[in-house]
Protein backbone atom coordinates (compact mmCIF):
# COMPACT_ATOMS: atom_id res chain seq x y z
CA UNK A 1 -70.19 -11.69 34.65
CA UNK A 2 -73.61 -10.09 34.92
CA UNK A 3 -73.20 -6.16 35.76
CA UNK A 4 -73.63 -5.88 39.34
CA UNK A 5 -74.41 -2.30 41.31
CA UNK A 6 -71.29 -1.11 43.09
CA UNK A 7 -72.66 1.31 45.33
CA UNK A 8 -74.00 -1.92 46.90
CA UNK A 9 -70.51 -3.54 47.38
CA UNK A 10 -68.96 -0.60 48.65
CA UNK A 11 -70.19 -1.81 52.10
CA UNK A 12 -67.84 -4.64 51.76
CA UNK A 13 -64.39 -2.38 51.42
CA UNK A 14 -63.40 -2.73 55.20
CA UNK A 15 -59.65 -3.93 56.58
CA UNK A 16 -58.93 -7.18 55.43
CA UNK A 17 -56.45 -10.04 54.99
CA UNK A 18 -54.64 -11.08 51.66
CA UNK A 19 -54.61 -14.51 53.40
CA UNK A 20 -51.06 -15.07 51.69
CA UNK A 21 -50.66 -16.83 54.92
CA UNK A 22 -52.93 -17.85 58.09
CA UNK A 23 -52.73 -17.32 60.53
CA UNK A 24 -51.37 -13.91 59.22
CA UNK A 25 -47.95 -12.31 60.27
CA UNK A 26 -49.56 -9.97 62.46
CA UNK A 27 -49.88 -13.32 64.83
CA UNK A 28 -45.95 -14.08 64.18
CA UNK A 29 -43.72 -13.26 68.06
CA UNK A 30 -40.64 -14.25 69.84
CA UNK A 31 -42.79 -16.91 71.95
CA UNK A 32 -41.91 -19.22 68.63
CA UNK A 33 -38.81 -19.26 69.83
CA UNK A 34 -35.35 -20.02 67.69
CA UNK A 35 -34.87 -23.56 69.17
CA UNK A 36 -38.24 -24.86 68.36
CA UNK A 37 -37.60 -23.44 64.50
CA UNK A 38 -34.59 -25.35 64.11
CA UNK A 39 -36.37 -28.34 65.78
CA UNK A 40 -38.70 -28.39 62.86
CA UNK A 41 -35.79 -28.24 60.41
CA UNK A 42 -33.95 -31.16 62.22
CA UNK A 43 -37.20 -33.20 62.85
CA UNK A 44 -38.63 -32.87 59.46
CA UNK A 45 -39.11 -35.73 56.98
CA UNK A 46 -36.64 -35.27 53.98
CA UNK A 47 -38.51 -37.64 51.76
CA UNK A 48 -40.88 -34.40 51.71
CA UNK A 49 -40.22 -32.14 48.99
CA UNK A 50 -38.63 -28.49 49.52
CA UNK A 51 -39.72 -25.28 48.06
CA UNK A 52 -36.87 -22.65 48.03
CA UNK A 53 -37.52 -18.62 48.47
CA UNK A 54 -34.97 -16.31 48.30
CA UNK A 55 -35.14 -12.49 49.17
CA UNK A 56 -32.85 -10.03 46.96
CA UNK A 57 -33.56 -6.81 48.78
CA UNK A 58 -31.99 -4.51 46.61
CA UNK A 59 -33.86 -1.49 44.22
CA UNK A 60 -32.04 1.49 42.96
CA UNK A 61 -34.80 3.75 44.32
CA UNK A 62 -38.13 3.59 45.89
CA UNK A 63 -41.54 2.98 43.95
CA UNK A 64 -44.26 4.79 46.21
CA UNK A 65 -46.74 1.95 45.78
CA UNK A 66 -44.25 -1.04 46.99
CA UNK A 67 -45.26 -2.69 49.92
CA UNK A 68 -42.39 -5.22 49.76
CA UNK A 69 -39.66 -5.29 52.02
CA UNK A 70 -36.33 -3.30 50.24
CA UNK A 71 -33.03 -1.63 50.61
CA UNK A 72 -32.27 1.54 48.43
CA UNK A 73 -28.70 1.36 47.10
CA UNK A 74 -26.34 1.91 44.12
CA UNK A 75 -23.24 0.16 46.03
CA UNK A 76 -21.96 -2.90 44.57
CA UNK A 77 -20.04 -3.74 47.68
CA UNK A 78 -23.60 -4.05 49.59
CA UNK A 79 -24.84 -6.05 46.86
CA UNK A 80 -21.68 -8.33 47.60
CA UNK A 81 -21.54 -8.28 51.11
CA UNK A 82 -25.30 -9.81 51.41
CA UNK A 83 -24.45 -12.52 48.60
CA UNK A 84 -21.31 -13.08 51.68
CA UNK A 85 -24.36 -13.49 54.23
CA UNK A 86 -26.29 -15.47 51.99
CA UNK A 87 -23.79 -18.05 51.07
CA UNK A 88 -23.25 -18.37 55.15
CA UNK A 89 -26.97 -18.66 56.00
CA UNK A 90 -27.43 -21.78 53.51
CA UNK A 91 -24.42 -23.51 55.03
CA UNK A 92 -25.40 -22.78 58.28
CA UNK A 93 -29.15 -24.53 57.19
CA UNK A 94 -27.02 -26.94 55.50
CA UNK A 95 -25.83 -28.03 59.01
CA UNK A 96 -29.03 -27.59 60.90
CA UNK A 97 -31.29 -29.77 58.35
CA UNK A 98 -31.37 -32.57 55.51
CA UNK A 99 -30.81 -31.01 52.49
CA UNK A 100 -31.45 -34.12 50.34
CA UNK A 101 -34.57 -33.38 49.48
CA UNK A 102 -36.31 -32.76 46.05
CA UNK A 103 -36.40 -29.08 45.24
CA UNK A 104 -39.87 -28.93 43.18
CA UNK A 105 -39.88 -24.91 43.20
CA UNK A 106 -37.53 -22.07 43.49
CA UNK A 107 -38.32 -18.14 43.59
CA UNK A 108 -36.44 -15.04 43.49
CA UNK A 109 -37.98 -12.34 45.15
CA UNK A 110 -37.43 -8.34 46.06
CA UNK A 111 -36.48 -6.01 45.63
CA UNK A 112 -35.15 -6.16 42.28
CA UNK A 113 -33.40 -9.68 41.49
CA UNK A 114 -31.66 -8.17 38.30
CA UNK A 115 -30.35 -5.39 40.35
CA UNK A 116 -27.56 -8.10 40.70
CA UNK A 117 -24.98 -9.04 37.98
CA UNK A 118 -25.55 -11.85 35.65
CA UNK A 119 -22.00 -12.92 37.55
CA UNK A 120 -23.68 -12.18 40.59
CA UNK A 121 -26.82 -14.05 39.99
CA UNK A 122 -24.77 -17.46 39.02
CA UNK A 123 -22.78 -17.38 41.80
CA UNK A 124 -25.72 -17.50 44.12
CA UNK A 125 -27.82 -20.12 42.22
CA UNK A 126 -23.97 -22.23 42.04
CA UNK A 127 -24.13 -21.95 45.60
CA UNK A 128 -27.82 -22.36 46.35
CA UNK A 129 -27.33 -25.84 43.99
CA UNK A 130 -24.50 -26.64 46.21
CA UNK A 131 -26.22 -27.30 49.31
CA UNK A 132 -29.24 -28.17 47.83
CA UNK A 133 -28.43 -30.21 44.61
CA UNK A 134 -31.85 -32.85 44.27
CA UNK A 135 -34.05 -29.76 41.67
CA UNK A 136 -36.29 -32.23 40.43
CA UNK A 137 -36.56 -31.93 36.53
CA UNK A 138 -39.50 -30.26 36.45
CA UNK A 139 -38.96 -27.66 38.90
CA UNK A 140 -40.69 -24.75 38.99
CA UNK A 141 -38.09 -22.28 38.95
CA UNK A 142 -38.76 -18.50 38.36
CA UNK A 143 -37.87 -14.78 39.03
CA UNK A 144 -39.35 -11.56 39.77
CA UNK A 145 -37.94 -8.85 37.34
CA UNK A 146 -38.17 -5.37 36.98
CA UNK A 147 -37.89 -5.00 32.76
CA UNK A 148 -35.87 -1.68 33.61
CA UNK A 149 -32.82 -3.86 34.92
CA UNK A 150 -32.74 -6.25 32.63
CA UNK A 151 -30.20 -7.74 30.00
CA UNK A 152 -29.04 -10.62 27.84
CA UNK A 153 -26.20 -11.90 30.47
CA UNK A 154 -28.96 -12.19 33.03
CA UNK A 155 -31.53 -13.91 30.79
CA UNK A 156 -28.54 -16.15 29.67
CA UNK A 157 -28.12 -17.54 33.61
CA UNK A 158 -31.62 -17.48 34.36
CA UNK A 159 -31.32 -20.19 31.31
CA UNK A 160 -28.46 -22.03 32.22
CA UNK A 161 -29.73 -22.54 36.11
CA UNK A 162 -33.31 -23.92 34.52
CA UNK A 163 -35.57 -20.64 35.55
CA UNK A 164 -39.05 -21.64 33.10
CA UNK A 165 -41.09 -18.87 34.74
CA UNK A 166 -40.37 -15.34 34.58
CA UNK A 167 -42.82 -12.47 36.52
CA UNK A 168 -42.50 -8.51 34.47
CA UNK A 169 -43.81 -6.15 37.15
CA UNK A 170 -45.42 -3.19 35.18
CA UNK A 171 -48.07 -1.94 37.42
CA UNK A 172 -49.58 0.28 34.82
CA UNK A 173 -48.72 1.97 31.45
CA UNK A 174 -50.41 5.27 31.54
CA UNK A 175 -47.42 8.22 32.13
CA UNK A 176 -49.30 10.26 34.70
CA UNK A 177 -49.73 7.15 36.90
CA UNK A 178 -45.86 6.46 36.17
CA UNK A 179 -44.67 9.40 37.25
CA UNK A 180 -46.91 9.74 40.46
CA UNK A 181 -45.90 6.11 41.50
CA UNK A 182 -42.38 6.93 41.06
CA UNK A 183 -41.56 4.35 38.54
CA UNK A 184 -41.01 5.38 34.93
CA UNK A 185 -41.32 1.97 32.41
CA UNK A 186 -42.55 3.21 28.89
CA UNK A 187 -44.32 -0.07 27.33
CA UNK A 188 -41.09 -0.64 24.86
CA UNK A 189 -39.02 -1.18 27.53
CA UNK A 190 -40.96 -4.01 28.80
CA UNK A 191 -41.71 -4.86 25.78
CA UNK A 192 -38.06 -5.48 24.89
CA UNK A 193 -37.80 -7.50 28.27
CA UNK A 194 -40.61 -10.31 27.27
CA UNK A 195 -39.14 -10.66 24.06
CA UNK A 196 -35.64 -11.49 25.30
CA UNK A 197 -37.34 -13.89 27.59
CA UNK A 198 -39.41 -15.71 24.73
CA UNK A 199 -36.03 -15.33 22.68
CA UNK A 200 -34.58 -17.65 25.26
CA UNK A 201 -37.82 -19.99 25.48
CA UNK A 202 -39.28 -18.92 28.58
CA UNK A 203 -42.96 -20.44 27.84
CA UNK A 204 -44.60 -18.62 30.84
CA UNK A 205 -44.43 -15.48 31.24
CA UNK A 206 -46.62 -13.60 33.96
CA UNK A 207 -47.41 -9.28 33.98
CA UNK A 208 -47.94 -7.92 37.18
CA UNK A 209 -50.50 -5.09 37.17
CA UNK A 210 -52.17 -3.02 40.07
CA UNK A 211 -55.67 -1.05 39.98
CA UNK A 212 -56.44 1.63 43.07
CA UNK A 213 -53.31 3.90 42.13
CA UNK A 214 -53.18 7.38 41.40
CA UNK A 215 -54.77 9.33 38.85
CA UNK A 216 -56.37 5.39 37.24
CA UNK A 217 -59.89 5.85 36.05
CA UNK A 218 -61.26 3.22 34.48
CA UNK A 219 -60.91 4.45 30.95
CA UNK A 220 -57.16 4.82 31.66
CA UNK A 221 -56.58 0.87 32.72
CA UNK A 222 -58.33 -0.14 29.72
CA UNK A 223 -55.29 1.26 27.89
CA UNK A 224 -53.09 -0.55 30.30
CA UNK A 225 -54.88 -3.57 30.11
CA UNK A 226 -54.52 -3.96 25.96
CA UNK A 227 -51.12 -3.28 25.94
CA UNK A 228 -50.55 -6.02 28.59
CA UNK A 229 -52.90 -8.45 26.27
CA UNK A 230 -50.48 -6.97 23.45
CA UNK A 231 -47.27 -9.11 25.12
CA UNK A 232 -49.59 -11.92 25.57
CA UNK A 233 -48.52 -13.44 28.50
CA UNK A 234 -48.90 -16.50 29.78
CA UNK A 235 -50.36 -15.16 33.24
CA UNK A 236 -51.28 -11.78 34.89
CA UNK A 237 -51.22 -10.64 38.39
CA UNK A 238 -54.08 -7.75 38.73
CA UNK A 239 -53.44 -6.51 42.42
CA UNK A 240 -56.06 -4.35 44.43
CA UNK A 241 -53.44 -1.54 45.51
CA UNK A 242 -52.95 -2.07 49.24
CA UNK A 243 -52.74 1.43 50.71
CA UNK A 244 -50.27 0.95 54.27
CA UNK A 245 -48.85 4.31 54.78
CA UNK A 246 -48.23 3.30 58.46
CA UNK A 247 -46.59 0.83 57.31
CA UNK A 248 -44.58 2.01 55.09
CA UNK A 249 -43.40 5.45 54.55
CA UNK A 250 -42.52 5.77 50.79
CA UNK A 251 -46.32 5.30 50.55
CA UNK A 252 -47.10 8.52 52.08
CA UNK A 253 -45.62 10.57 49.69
CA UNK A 254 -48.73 9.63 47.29
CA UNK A 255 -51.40 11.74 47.26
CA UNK A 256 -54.44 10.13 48.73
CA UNK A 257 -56.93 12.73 46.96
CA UNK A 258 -55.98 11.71 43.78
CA UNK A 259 -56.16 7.45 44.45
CA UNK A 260 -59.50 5.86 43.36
CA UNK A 261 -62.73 5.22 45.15
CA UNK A 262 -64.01 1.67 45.93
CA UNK A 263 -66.46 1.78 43.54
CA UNK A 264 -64.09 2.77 40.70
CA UNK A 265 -61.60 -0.24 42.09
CA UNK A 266 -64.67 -2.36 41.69
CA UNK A 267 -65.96 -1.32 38.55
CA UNK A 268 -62.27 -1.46 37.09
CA UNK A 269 -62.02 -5.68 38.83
CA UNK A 270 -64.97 -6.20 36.88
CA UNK A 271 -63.75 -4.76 33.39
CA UNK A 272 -60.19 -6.62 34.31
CA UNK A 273 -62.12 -10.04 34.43
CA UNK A 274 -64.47 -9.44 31.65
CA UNK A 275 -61.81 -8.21 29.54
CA UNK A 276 -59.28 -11.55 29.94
CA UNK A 277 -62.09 -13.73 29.49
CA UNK A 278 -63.23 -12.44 26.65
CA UNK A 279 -59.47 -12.89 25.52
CA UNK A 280 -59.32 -15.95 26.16
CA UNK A 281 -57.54 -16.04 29.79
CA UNK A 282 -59.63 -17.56 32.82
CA UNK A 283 -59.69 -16.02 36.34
CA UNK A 284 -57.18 -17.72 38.88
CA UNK A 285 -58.07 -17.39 42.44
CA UNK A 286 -58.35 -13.78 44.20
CA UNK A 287 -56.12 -11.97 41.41
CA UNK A 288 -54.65 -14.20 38.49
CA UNK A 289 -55.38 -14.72 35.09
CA UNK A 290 -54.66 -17.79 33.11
CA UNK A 291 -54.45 -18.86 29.60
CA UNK A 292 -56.46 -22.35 29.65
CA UNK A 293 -53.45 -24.67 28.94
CA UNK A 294 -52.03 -23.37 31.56
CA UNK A 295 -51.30 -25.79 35.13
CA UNK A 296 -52.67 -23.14 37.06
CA UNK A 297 -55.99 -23.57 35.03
CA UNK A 298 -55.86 -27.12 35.00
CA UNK A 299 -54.97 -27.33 39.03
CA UNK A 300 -58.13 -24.92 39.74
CA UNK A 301 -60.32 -27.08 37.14
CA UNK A 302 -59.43 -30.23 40.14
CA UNK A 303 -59.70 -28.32 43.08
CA UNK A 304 -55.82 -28.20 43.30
CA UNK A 305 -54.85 -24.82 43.61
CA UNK A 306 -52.43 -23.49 46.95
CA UNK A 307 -51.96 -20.24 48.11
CA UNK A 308 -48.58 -19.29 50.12
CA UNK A 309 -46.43 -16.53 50.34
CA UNK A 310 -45.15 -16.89 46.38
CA UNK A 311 -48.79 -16.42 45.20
CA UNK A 312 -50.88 -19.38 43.55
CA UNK A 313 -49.41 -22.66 43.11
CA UNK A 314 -49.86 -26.46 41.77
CA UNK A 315 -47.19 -27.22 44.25
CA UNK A 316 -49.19 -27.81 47.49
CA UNK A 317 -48.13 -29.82 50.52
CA UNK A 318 -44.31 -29.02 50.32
CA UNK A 319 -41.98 -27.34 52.95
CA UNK A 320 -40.94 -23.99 51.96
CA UNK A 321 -38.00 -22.56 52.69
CA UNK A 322 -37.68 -18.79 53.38
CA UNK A 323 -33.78 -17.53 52.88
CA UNK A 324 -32.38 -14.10 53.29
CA UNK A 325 -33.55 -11.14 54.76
CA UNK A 326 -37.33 -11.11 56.34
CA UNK A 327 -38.24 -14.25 54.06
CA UNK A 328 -40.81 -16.08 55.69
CA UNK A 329 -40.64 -19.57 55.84
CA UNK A 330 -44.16 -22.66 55.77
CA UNK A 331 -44.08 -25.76 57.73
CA UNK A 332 -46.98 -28.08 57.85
CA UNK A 333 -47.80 -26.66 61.28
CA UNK A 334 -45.45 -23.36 61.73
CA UNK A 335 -44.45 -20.22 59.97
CA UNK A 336 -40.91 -18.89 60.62
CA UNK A 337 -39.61 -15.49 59.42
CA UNK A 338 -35.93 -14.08 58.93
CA UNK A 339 -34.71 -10.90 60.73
CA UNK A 340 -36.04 -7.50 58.69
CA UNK A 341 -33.22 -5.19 59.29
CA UNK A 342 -29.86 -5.64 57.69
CA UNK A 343 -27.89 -5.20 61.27
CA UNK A 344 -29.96 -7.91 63.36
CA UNK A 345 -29.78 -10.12 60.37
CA UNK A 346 -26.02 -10.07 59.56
CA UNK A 347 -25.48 -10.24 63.77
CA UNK A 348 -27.28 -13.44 63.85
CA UNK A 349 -25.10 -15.19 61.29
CA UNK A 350 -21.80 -13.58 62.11
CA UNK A 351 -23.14 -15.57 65.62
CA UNK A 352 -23.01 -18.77 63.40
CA UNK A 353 -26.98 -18.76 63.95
CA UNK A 354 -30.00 -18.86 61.29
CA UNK A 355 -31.75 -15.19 60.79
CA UNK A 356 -34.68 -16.68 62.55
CA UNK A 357 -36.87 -13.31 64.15
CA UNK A 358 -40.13 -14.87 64.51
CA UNK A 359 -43.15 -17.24 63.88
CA UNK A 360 -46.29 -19.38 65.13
CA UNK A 361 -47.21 -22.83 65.50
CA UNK A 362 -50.05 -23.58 64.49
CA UNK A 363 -52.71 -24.96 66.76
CA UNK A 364 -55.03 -27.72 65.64
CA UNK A 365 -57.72 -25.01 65.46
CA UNK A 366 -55.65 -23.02 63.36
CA UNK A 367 -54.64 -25.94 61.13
CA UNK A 368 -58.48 -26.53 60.14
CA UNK A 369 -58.78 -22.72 59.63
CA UNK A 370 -56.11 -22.44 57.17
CA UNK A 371 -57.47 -25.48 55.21
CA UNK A 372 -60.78 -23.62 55.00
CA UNK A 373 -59.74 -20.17 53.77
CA UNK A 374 -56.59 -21.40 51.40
CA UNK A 375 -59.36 -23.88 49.80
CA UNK A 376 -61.63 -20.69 49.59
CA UNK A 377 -59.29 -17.99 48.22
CA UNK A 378 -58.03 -20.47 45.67
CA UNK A 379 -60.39 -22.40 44.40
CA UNK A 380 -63.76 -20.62 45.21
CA UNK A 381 -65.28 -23.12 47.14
CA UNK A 382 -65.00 -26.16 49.68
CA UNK A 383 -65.71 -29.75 49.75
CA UNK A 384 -66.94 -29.61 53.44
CA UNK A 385 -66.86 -33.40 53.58
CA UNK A 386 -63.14 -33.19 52.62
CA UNK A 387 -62.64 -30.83 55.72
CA UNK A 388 -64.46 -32.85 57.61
CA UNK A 389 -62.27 -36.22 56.92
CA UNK A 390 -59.47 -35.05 57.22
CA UNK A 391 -59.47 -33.36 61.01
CA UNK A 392 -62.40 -35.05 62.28
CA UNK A 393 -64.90 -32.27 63.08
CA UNK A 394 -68.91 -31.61 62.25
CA UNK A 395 -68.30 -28.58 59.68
CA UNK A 396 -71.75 -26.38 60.63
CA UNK A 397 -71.46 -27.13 64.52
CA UNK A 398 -67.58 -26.12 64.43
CA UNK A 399 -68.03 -23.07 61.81
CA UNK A 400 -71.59 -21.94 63.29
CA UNK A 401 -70.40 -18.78 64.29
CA UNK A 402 -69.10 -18.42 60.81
CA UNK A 403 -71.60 -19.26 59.04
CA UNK A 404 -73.71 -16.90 60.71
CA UNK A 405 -71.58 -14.14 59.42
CA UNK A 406 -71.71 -15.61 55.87
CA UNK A 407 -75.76 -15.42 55.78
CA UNK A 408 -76.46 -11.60 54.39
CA UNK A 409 -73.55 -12.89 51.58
CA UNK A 410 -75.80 -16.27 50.85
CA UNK A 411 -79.27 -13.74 50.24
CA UNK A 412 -77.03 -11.35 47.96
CA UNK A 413 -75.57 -14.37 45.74
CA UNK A 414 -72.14 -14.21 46.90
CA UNK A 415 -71.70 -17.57 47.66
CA UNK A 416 -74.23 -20.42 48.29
CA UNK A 417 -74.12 -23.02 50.79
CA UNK A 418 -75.12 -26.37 51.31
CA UNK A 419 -74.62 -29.74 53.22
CA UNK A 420 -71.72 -30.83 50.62
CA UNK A 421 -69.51 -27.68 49.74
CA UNK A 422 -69.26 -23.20 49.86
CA UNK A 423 -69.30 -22.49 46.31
CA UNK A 424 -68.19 -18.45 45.79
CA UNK A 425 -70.37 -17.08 43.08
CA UNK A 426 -68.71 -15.26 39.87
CA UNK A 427 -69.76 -11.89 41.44
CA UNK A 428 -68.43 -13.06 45.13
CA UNK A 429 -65.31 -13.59 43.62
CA UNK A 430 -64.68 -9.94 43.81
CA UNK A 431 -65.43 -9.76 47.38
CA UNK A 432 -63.30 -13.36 48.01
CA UNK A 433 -61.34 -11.83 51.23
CA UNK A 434 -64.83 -10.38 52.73
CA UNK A 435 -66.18 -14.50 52.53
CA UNK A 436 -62.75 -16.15 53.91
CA UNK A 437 -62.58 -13.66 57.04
CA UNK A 438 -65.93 -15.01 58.68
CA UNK A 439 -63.38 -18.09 59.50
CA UNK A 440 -60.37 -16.33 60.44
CA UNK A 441 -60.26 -16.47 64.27
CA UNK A 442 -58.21 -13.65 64.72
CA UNK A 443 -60.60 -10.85 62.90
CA UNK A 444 -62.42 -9.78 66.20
CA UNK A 445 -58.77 -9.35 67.95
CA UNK A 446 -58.00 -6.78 65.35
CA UNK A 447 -61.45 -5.50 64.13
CA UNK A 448 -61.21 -2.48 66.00
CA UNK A 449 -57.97 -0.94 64.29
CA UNK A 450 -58.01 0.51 60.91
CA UNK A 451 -54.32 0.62 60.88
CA UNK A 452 -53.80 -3.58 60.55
CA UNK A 453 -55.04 -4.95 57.02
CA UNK A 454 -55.41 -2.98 53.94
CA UNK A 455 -58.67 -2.31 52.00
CA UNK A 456 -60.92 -5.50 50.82
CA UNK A 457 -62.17 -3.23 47.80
């Protein structure tokens, strides 16, 4: 990647989308209503395939940077009573849809999975089997883990249930960072985790990093960055911190003096990506790295890459299913998210109802949307024949508007345009949110608020 001037690009750091989702769950209500989700579950076709997503909400205590949805606690009997709920909610989905389907990919999230039990973990994957029992063979099955709860019983029914893909959240090695995050993790520690893991022939194993916290320079996440090389995993996560103090309140007890400027963020991307190329990893959508044999690699290499709520994925047109508390749920025209709170959640099924808080349905015009920016922010560009095929539209006359936006980006080499496809340049790939919100209809709605989307850069 040719050096490129920062100061220029600093323009660009404005509220923005992660586009995990569109349109985005600032667009989720109540007027999706709870009968019209569990139409969609009844009326959908089971010869589809399912992907499974299950929220473990649980951490011992709070890292300040998390913007993930958890519930602080050292009880085991709260640990058990939500595995109670859980086993209720998928019989109570186990009686509302077909559960015949074939399960191509499965995800624990948090919180911290291995906050539970290795006991506790195989009773919920016995369960989770027993309602849905079609896992294809090559399922992709994997688990967020924190390496500081993590042991040999766990790795050993991780095994026996068929997990192949394990994520080590590390954030960054440098102590001072550590400490001011709130999350203590010397590199032996995790170290110790990946090896168990490869002990037990995990074969990809993905590090979760995050530039734009406190006290990183960019000399300080080059350190971080070879000791992450040093584990060699299969795939990295390098996350632009997203600040959300309104949002969430453990995140105002960092000190915003002391997190870095855009530019810094910037010129630390740009060392990230040169440095994993240069090692032999290549650049996966907005924030992944790959090793080349990788499917990730291979399904960008096509044009095949997906984007939804579990990150990137080869697994694209499937149903996923969003279980336990505030899991969001995909449909081929709908999102559907689960009650946040512990109360409202347990009410609903105590009622002998789904969890179901909220969602959308997706509008045609929101349907050709989503196809743009998911094609953008994974694979860096767009057949716009393909778009137009498939929904039956005149790309520039529909996107005009768009487009417009996009010109100042085509004279600065961000991303070129023609009558056949948007192709993101390697420099635009830093600024990949900044060329996907041009087609989000929803930016003017919110473009006066700062307090909605974190920082682009």
């Amino acid at each position: 990647m040719n050096t490129i001037d920062f100061k220029q690009f600093v323009k660009y750091s404005q509220p923005g989308p992660r586009y995990t989702s569109y349109p985005t769950a600032l667009e989720f209500s109540e007027a999706f209503t709870y009968e019209k989700y569990v139409g969609k579950l009844r009326s959908r076709d089971f010869r589809k395939p399912l992907s499974i997503y299950i929220h473990l909400p649980f951490c011992r205590s709070a890292c300040y940077f998390c913007g993930c949805n958890v519930v602080f606690t050292s009880k085991e009997e709260k640990k058990e009573r939500y595995i109670d709920y859980l086993t209720r909610e998928l019989r109570i989905l186990s009686e509302t849809m077909e559960t015949s389907s074939d399960v191509i990919q499965f995800h624990f999230g948090g919180g911290t999975p291995t906050f539970f039990s290795a006991e506790q973990l195989d009773r919920i994957m016995e369960t989770v089997k027993k309602h849905f029992p079609n896992f294809v063979e090559d399922a992709e099955i994997s688990c967020e883990i924190d390496p500081r709860f993590f042991n040999e019983e766990q790795m050993k029914v991780l095994k026996k249930h068929g997990f192949n893909r394990i994520s080590f959240g590390v954030q960054d090695f440098e102590p001072v960072v550590q400490q001011a995050v709130h999350r203590i993790q010397p590199y032996d520690i995790t170290k110790a985790a990946v090896d168990l893991a490869r002990k037990y022939g995990i074969e990809s194993i993905n590090i979760d990093l995050i530039y734009g916290l406190p006290f990183q320079t960019l000399e300080s996440f080059k350190k971080t960055l070879e000791l992450a090389y040093s584990l060699d995993p299969d795939r990295l996560a390098v996350f632009n911190y997203a600040h959300v103090p309104w949002l969430k309140k453990t995140m105002r007890k960092l000190d915003e003096t002391t997190i870095p400027s855009p530019d810094v963020k910037l010129a630390i991307l740009q060392y990230t990506i040169d440095f994993f190329t240069n090692h032999g990893y290549r650049m996966i959508g907005m924030d992944h790295f790959a090793k080349p044999d990788d499917e990730l690699f291979r399904a960008i290499e096509k044009g095949e890459l997906h984007r939804n709520f579990q990150g990137y994925t080869t697994k694209g047109g499937v149903d996923l299913l969003g279980i336990g508390l505030t899991s969001i749920g995909e449909g081929e025209d709908y999102y559907a998210q689960n009650f946040k709170e512990l109360p409202e959640y347990e009410a609903a099924i105590d009622a002998g109802k789904l969890p179901f808080w909220r969602g959308v349905e997706l509008t045609l015009d929101d349907r050709i949307r989503k196809a743009v920016i998911m094609d953008l922010m994974s694979n860096f560009k767009l057949d716009i024949g393909k778009i137009e095929k498939r929904f039956g539209i005149d790309f520039k006359n529909y996107f005009a508007d768009a487009l417009k936006q996009l010109e100042p980006m085509v004279e600065e080499g961000l991303v070129k345009i023609d009558d056949k496809e948007i192709a993101v340049s390697q420099t635009g790939t830093l600024l990949i949110r900044n060329i996907a919100m041009p087609f989000d209809a929803y930016m003017q709605k919110h473009a006066s608020s700062k307090k909605t989307f974190s920082k682009t850069v």
